[in-house]
PDB file of N, CA and C in Angstrom:
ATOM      1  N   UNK A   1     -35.084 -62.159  70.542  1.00  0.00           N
ATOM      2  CA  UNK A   1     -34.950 -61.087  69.580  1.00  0.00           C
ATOM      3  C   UNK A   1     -36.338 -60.761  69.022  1.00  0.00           C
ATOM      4  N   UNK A   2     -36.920 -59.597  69.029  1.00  0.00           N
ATOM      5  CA  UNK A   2     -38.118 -59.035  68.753  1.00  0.00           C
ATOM      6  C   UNK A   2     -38.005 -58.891  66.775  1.00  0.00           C
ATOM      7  N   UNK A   3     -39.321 -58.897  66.424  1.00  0.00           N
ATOM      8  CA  UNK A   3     -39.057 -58.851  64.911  1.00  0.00           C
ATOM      9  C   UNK A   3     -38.586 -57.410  64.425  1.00  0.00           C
ATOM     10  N   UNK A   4     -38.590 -56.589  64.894  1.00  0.00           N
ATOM     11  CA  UNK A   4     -38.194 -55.005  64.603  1.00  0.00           C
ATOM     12  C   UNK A   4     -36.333 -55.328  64.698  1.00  0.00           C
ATOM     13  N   UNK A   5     -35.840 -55.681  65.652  1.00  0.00           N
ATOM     14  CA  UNK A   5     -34.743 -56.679  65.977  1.00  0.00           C
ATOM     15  C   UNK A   5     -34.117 -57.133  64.515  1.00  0.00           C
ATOM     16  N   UNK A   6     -35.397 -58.031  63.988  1.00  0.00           N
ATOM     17  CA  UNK A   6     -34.468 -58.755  63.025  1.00  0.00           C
ATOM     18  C   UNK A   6     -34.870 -57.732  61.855  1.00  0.00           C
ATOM     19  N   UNK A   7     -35.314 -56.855  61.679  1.00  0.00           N
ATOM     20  CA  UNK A   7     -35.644 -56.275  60.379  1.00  0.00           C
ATOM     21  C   UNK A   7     -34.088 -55.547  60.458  1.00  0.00           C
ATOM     22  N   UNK A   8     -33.903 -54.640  61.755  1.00  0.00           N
ATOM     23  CA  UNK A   8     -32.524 -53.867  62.083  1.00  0.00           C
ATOM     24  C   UNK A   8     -31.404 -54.825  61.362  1.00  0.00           C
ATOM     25  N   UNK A   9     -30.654 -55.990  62.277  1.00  0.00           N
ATOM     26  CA  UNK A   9     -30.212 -56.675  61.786  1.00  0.00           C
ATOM     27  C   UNK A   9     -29.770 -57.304  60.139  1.00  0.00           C
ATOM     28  N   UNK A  10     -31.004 -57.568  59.341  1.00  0.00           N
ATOM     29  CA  UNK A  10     -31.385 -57.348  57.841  1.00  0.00           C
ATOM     30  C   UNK A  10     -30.606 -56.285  57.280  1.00  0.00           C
ATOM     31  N   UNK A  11     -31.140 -54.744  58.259  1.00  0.00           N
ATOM     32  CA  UNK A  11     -30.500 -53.386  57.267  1.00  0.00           C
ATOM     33  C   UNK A  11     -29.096 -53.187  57.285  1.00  0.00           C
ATOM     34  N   UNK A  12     -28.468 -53.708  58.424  1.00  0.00           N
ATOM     35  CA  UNK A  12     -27.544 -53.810  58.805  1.00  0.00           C
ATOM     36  C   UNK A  12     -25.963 -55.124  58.310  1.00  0.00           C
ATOM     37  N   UNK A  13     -26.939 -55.710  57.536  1.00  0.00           N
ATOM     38  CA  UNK A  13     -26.083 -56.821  57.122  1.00  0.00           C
ATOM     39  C   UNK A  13     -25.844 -56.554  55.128  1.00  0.00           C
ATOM     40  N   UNK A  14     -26.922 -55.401  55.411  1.00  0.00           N
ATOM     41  CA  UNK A  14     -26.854 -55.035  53.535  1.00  0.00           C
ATOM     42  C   UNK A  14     -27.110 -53.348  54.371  1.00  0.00           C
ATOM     43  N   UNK A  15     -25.939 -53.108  54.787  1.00  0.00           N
ATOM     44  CA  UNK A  15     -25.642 -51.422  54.528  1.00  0.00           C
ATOM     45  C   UNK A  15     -25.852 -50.608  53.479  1.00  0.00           C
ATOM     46  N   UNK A  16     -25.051 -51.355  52.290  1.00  0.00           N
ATOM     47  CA  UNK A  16     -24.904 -50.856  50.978  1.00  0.00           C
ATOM     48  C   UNK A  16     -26.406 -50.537  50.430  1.00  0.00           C
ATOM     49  N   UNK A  17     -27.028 -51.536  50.897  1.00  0.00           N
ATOM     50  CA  UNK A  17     -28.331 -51.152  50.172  1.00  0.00           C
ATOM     51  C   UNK A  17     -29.375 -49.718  50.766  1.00  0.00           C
ATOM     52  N   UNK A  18     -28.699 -49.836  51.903  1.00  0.00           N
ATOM     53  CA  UNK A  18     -29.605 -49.299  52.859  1.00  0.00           C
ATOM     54  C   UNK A  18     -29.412 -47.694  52.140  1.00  0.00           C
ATOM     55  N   UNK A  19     -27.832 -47.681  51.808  1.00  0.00           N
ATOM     56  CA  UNK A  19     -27.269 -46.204  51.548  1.00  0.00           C
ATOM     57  C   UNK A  19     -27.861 -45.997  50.105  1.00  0.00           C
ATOM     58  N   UNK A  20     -28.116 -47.161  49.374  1.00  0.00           N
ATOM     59  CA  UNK A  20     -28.221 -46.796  47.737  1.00  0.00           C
ATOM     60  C   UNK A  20     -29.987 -45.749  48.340  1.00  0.00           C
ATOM     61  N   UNK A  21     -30.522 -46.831  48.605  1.00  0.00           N
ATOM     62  CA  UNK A  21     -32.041 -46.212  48.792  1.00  0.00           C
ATOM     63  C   UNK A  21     -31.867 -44.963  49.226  1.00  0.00           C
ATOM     64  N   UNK A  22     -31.212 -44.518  50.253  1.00  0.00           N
ATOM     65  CA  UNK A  22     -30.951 -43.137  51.280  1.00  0.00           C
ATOM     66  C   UNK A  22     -30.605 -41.932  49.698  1.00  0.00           C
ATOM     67  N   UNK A  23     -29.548 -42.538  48.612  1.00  0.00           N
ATOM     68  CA  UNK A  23     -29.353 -41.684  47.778  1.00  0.00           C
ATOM     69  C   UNK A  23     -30.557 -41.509  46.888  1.00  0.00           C
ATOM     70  N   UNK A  24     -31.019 -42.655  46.456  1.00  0.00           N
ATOM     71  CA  UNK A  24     -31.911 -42.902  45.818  1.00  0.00           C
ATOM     72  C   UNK A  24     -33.159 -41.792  45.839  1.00  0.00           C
ATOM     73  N   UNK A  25     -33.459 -41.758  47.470  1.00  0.00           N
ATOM     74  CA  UNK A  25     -34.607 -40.701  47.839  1.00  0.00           C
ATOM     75  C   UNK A  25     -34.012 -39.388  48.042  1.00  0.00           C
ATOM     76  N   UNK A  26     -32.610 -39.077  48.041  1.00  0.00           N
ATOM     77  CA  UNK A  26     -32.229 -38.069  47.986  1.00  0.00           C
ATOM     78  C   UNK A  26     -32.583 -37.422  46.304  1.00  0.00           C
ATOM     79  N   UNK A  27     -32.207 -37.737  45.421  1.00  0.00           N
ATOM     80  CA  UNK A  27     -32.152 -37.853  43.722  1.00  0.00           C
ATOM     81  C   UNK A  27     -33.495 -37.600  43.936  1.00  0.00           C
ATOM     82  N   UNK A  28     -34.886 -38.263  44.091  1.00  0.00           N
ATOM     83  CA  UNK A  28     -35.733 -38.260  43.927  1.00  0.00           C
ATOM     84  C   UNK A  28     -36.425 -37.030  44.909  1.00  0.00           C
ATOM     85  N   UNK A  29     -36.002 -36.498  45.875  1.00  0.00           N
ATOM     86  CA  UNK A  29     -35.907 -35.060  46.431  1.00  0.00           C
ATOM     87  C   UNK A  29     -35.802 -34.002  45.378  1.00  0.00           C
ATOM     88  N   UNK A  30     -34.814 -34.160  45.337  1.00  0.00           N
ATOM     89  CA  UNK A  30     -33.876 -33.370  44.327  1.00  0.00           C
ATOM     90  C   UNK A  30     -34.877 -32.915  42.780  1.00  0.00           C
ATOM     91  N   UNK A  31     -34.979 -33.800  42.667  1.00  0.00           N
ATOM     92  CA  UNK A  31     -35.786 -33.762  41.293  1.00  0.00           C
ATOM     93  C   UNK A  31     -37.373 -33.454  41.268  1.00  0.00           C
ATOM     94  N   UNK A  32     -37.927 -33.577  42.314  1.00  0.00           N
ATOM     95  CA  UNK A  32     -39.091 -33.226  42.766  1.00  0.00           C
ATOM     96  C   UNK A  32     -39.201 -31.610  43.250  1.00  0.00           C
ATOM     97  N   UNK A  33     -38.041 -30.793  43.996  1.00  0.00           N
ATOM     98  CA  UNK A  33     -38.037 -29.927  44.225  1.00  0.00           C
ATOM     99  C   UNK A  33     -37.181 -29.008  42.828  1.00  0.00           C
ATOM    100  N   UNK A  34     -37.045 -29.658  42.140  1.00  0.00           N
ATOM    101  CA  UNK A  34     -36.615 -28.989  40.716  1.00  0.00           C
ATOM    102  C   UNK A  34     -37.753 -28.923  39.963  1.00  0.00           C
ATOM    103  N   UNK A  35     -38.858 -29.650  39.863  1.00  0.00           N
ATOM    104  CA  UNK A  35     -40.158 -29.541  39.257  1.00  0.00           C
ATOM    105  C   UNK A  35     -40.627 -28.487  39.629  1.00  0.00           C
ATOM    106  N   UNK A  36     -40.817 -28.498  41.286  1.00  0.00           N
ATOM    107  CA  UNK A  36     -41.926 -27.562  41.894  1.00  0.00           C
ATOM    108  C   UNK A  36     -41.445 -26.512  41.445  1.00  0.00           C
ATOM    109  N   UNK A  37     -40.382 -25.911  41.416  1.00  0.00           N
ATOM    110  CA  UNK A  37     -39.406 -24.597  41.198  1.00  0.00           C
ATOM    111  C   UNK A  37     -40.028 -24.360  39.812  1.00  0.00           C
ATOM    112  N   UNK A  38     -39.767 -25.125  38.790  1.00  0.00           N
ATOM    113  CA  UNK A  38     -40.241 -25.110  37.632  1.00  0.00           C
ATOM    114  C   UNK A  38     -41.641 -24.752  37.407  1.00  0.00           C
ATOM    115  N   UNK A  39     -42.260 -25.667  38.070  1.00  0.00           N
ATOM    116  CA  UNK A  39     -43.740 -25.404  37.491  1.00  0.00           C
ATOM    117  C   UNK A  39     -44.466 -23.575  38.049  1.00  0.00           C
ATOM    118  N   UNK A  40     -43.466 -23.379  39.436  1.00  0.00           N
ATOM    119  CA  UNK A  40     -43.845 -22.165  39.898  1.00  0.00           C
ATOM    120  C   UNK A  40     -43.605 -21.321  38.971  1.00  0.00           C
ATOM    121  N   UNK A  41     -42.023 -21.416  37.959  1.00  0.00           N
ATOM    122  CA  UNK A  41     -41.797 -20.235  37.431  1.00  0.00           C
ATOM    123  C   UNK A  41     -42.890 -20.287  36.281  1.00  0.00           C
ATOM    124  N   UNK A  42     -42.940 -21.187  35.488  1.00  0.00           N
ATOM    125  CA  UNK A  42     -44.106 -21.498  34.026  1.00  0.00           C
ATOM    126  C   UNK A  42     -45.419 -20.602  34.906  1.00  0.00           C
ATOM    127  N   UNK A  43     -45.599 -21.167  35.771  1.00  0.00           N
ATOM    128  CA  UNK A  43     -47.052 -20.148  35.974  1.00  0.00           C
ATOM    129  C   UNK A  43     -46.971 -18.599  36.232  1.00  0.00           C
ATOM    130  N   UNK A  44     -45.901 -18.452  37.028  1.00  0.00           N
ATOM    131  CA  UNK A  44     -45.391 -16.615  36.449  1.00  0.00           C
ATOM    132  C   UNK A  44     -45.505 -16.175  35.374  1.00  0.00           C
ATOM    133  N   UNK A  45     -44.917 -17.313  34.873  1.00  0.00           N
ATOM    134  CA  UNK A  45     -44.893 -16.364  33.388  1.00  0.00           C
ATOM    135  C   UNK A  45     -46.125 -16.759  32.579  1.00  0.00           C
ATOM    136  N   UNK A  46     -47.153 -17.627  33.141  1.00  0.00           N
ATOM    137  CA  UNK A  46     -47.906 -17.047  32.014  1.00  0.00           C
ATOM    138  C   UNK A  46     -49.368 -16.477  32.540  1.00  0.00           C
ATOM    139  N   UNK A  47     -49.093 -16.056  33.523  1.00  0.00           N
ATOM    140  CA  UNK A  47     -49.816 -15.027  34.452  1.00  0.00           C
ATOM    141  C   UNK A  47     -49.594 -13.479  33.713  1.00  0.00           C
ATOM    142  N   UNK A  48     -48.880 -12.963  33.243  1.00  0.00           N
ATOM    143  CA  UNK A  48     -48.656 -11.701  32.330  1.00  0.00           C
ATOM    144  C   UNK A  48     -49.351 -11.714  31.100  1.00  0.00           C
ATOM    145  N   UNK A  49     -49.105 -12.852  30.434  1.00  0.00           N
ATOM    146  CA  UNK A  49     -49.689 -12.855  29.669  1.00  0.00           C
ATOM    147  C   UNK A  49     -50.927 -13.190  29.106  1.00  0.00           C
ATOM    148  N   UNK A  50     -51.726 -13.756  30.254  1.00  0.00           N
ATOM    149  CA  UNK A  50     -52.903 -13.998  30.435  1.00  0.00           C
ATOM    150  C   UNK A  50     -54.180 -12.171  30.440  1.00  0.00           C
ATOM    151  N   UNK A  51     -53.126 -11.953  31.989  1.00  0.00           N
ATOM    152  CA  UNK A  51     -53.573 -10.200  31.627  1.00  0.00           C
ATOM    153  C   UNK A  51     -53.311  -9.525  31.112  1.00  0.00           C
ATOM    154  N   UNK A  52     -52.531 -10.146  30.178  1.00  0.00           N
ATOM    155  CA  UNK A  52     -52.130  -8.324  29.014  1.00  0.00           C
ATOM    156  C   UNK A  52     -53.335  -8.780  27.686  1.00  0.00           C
ATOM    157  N   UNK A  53     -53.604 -10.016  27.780  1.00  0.00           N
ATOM    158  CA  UNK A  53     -54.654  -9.886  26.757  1.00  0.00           C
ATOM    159  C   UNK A  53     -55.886  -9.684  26.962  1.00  0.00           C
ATOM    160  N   UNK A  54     -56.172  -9.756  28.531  1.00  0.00           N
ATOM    161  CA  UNK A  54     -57.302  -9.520  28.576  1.00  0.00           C
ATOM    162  C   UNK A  54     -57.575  -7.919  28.973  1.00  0.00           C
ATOM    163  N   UNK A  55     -56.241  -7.658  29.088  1.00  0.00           N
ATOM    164  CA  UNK A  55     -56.031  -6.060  29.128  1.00  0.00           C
ATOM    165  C   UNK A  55     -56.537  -5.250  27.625  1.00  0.00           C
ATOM    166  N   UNK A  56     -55.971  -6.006  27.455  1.00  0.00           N
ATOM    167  CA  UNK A  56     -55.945  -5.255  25.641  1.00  0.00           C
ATOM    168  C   UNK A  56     -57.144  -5.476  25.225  1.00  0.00           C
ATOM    169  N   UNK A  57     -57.753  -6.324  25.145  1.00  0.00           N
ATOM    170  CA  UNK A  57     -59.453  -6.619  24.768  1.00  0.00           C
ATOM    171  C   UNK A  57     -60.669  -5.675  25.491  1.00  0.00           C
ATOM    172  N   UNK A  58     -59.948  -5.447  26.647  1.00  0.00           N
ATOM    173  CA  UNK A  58     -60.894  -4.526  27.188  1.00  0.00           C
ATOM    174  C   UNK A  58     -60.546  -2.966  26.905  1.00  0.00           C
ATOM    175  N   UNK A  59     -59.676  -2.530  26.839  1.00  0.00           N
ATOM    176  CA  UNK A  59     -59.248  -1.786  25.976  1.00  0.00           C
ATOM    177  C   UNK A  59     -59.681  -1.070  24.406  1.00  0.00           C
ATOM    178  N   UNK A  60     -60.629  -2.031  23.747  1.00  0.00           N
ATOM    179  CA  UNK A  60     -61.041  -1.612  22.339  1.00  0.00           C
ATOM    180  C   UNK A  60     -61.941  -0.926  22.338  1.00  0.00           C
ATOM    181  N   UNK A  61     -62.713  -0.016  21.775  1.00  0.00           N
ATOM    182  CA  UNK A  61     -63.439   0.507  21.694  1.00  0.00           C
ATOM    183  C   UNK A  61     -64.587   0.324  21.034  1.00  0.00           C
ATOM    184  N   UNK A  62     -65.982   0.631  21.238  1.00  0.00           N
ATOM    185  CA  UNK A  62     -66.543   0.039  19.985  1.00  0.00           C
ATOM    186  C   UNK A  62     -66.409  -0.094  18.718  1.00  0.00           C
ATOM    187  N   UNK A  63     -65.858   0.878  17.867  1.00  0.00           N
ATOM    188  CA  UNK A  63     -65.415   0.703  16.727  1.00  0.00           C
ATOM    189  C   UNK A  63     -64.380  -0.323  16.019  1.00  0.00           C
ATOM    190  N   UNK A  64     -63.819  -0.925  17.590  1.00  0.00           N
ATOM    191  CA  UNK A  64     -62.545  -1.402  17.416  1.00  0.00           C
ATOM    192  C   UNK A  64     -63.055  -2.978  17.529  1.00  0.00           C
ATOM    193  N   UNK A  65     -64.468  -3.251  18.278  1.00  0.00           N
ATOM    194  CA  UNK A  65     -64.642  -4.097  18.529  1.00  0.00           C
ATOM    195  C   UNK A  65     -65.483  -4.809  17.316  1.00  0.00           C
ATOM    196  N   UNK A  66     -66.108  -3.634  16.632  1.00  0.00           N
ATOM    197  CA  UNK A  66     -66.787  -4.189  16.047  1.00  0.00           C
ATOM    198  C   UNK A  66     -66.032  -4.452  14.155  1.00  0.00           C
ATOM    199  N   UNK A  67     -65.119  -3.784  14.050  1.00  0.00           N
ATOM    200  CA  UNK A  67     -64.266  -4.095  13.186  1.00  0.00           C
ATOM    201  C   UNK A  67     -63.460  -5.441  13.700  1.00  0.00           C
ATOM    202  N   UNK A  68     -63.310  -5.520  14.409  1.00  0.00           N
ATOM    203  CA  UNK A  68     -62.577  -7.445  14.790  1.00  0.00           C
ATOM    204  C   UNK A  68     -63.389  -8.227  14.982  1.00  0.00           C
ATOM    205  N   UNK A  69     -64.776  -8.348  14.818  1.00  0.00           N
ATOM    206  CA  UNK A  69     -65.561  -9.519  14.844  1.00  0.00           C
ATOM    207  C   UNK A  69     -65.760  -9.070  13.558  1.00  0.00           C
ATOM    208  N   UNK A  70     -65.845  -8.264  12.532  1.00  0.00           N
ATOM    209  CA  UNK A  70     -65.961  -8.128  11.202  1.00  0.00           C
ATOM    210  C   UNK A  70     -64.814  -9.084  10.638  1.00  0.00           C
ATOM    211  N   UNK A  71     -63.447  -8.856  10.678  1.00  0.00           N
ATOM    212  CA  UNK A  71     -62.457  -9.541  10.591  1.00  0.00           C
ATOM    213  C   UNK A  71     -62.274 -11.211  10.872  1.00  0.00           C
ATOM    214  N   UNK A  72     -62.865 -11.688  11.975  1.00  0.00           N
ATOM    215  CA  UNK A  72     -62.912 -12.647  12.356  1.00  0.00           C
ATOM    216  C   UNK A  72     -63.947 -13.654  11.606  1.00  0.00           C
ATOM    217  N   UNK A  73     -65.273 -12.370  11.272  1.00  0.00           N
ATOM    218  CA  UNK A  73     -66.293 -13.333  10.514  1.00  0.00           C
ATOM    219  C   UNK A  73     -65.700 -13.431   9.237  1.00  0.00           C
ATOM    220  N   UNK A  74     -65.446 -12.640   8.541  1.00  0.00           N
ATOM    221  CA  UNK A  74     -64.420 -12.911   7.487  1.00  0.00           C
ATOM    222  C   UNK A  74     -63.718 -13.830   7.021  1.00  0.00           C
ATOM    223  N   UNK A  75     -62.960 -14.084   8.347  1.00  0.00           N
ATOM    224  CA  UNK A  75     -61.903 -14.961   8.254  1.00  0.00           C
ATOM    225  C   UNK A  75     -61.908 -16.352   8.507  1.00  0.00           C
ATOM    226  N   UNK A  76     -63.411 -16.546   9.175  1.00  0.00           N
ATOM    227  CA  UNK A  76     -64.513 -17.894   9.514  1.00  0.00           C
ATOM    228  C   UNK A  76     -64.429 -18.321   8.386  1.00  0.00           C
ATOM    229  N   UNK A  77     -65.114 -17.592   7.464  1.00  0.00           N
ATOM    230  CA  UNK A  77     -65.716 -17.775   6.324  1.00  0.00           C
ATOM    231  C   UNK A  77     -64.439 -17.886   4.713  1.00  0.00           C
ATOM    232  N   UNK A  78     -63.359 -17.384   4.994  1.00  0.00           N
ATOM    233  CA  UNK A  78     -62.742 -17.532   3.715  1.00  0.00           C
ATOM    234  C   UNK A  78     -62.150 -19.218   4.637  1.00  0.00           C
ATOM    235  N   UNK A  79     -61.620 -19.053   5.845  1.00  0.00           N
ATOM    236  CA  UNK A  79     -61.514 -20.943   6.317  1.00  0.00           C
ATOM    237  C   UNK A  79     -62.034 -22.014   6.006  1.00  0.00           C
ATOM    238  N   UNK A  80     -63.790 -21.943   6.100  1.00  0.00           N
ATOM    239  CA  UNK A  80     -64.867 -22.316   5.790  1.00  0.00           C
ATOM    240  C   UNK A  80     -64.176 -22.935   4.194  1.00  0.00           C
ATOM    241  N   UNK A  81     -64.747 -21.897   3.645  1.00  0.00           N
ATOM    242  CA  UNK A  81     -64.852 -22.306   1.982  1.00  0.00           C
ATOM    243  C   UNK A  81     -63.726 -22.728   1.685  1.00  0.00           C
ATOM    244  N   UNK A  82     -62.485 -22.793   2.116  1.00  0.00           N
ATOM    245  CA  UNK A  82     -61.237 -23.483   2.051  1.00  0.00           C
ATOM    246  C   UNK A  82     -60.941 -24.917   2.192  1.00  0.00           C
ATOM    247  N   UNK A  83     -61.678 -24.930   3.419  1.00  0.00           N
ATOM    248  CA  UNK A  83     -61.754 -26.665   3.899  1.00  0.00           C
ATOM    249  C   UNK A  83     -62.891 -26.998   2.735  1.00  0.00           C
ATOM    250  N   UNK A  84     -64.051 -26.510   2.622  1.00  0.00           N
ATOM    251  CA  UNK A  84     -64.587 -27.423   1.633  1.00  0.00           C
ATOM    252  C   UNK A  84     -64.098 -27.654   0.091  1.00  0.00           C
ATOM    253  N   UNK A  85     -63.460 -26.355  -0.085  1.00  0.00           N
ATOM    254  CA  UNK A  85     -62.502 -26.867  -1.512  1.00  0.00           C
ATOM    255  C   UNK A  85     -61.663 -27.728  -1.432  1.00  0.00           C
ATOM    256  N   UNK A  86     -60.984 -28.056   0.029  1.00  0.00           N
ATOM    257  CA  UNK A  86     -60.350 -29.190   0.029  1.00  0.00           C
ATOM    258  C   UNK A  86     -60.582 -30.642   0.252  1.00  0.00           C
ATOM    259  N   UNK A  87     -62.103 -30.526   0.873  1.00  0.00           N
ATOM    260  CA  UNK A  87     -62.738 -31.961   0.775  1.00  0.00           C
ATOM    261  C   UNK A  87     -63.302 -32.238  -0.657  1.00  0.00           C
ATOM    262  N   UNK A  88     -63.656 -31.139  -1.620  1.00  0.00           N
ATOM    263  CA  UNK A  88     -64.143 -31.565  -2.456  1.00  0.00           C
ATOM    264  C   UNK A  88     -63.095 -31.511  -3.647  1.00  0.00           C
ATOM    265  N   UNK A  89     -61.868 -30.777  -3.485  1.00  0.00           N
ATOM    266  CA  UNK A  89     -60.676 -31.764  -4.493  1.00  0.00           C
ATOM    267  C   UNK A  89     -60.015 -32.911  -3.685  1.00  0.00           C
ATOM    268  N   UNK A  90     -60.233 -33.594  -2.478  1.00  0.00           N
ATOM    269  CA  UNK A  90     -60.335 -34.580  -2.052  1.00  0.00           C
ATOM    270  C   UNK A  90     -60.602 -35.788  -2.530  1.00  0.00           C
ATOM    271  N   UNK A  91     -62.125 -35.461  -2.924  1.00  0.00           N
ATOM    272  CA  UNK A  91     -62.840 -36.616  -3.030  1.00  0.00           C
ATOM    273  C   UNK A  91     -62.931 -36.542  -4.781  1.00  0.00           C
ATOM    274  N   UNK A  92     -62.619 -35.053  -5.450  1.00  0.00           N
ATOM    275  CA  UNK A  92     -62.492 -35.505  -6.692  1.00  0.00           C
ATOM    276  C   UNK A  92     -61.226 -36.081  -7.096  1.00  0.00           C
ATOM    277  N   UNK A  93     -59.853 -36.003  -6.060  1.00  0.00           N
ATOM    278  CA  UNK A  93     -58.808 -37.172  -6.385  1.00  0.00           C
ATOM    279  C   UNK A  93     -59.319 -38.534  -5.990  1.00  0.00           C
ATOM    280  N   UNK A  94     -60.203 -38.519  -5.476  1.00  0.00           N
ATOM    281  CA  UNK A  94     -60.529 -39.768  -5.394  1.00  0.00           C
ATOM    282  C   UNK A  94     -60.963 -40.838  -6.249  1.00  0.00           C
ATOM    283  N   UNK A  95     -62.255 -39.657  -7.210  1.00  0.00           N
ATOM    284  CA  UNK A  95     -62.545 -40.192  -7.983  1.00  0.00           C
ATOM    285  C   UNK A  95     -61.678 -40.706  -9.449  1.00  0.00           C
ATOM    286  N   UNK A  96     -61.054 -39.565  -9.324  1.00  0.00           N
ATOM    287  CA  UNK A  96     -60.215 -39.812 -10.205  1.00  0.00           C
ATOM    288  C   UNK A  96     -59.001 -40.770 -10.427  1.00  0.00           C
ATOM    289  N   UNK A  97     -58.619 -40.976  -9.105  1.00  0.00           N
ATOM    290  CA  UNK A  97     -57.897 -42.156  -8.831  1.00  0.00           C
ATOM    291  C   UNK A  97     -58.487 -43.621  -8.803  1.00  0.00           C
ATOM    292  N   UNK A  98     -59.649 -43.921  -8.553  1.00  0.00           N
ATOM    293  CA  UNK A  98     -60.274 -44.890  -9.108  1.00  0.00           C
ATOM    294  C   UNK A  98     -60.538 -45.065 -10.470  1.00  0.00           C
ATOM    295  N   UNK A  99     -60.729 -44.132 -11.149  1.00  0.00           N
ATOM    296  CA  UNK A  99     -61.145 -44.630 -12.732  1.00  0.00           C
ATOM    297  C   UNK A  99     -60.058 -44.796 -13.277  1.00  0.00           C
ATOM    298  N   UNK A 100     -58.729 -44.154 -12.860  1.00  0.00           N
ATOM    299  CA  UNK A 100     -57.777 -44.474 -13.133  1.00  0.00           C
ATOM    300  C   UNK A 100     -57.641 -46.685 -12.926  1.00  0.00           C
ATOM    301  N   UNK A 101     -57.786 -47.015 -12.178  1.00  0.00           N
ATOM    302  CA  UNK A 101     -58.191 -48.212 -11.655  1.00  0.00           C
ATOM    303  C   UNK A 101     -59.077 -48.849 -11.995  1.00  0.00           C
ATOM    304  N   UNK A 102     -59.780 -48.789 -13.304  1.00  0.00           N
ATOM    305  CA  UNK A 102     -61.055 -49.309 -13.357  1.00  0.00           C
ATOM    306  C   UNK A 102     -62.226 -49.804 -13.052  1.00  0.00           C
ATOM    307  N   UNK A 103     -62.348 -48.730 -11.211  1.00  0.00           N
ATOM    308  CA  UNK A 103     -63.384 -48.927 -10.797  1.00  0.00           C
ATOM    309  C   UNK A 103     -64.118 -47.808 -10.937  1.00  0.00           C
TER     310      UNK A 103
END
């Protein structure tokens, strides 16, 4: 009996197992070709919307362009001074929470 022989034999004496695996890689088919499907449609869709914004941006005019980086610097800047009002009532709860503590 050749060893290929006894491996046969082996599969053959545990059928059951042989079939679980057979489903096993079926399921795992299955679910792999449900991804791919998936991931194809997610990139459709965000293929539209990739070019409609870059549609629209090209689209502005100078006036248009230069009023939205007006807007934007603006809006840098009221962010800006926001976060630092909030590090610096931050750190004045801080302080204040220590002296509360007598340190």
């Amino acid at each position: 009996m050749e060893e290929s022989d006894g491996v046969l034999s082996s599969y053959a004496v545990k059928p059951n197992a042989v079939k679980q695996l057979q489903n096993k890689l079926e399921e795992l088919d299955t679910i792999k070709d449900i991804a791919i499907a998936r991931t194809k449609q997610l990139d459709k869709m965000a293929e539209p919307r990739q070019k409609g914004l870059w549609e629209s941006i090209e689209r502005l005019n100078a006036d248009e362009v230069t009023n939205f980086e007006a807007w934007l610097n603006a809006t840098s800047s009221k962010l800006h001074q926001h976060l630092n009002q909030l590090k610096n009532g931050a750190s004045t709860s801080l302080k204040l929470g220590c002296e509360s503590f007598g340190v």
